[in-house]
Protein backbone atom coordinates (compact mmCIF):
# COMPACT_ATOMS: atom_id res chain seq x y z
CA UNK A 1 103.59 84.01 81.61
CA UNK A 2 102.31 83.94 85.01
CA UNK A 3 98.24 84.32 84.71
CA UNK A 4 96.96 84.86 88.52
CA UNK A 5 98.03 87.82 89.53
CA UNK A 6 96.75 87.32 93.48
CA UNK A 7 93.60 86.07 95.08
CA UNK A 8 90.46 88.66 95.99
CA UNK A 9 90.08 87.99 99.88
CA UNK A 10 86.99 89.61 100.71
CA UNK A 11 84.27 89.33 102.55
CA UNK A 12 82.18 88.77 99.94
CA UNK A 13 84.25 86.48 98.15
CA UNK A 14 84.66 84.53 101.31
CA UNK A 15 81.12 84.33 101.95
CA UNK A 16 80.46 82.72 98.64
CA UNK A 17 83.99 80.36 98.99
CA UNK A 18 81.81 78.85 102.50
CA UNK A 19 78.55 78.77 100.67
CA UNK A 20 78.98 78.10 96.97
CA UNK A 21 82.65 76.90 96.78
CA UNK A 22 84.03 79.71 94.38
CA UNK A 23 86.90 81.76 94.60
CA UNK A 24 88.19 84.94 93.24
CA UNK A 25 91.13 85.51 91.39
CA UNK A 26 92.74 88.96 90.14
CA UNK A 27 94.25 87.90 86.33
CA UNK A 28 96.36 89.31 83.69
CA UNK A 29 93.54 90.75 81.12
CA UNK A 30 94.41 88.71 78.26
CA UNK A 31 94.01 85.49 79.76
CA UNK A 32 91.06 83.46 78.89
CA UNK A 33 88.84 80.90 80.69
CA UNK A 34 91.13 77.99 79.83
CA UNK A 35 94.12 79.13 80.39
CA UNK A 36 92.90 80.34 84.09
CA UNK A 37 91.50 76.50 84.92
CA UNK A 38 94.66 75.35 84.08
CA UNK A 39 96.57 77.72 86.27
CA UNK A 40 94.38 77.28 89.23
CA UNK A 41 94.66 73.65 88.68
CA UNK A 42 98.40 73.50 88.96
CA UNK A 43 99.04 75.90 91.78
CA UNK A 44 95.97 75.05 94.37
CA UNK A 45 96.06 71.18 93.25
CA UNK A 46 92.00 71.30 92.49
CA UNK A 47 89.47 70.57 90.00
CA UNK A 48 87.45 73.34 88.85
CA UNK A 49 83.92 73.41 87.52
CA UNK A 50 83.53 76.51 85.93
CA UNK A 51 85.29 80.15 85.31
CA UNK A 52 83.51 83.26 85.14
CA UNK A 53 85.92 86.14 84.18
CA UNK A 54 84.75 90.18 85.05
CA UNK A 55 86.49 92.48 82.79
CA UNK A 56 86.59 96.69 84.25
CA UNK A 57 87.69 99.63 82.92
CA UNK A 58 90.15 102.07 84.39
CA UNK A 59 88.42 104.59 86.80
CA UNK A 60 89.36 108.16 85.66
CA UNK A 61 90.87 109.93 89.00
CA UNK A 62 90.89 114.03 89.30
CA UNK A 63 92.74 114.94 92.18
CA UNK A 64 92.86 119.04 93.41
CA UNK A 65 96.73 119.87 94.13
CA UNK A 66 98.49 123.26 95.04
CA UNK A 67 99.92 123.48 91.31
CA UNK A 68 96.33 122.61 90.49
CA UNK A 69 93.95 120.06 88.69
CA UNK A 70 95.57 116.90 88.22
CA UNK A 71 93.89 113.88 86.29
CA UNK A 72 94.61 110.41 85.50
CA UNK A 73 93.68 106.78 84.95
CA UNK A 74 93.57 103.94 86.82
CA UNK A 75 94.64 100.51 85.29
CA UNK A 76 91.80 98.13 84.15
CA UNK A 77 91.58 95.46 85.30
CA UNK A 78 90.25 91.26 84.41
CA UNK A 79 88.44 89.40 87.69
CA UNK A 80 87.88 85.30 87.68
CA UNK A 81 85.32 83.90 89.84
CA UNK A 82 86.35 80.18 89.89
CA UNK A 83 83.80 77.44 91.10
CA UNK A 84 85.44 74.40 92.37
CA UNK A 85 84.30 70.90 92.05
CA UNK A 86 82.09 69.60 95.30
CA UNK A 87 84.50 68.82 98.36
CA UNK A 88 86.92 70.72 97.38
CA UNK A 89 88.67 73.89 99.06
CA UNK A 90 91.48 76.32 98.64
CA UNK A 91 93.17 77.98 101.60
CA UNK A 92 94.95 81.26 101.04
CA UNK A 93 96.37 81.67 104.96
CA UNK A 94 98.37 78.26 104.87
CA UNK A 95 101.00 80.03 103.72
CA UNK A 96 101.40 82.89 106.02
């Protein structure tokens, strides 16, 4: 079971990559804090520190439509702010 589902590139998240060497990660919601150090580990070659996972609700959407009032539900979804051990560094463009 794959557990990162793709990396949050941000500006905010970038800011705090330069400054406090963590990263965010977009993560299948029933993954826990282990299981996403290990992944992270094994794909970006790292040590990590610490995980902090951010679980939101689905937003309720109403949209107004010619056959009228439509309404639904956006997925929910699990966040993981990873903080890497000192010196290290993950870079998302090397492969583009």
């Amino acid at each position: 079971m794959e557990i990162l589902i793709k990396p949050i590139v941000t500006e905010k998240m970038s800011s705090q990559g330069e400054a406090f060497n963590r990263y965010g990660f977009l993560v299948v919601r029933t993954a826990n804090k282990l299981q996403i150090k290990k992944a992270v580990e094994e794909l970006y070659g790292v040590n990590v520190e610490s995980v902090n996972t951010l679980n939101y609700g689905g937003k309720t959407k109403t949209r107004y439509t010619k056959s009228g009032m439509m309404k639904g539900r956006a997925a929910a979804t699990k966040k993981a702010v990873v903080t890497l051990a000192k010196g290290e560094t993950i870079d998302f463009y090397s492969n583009i």
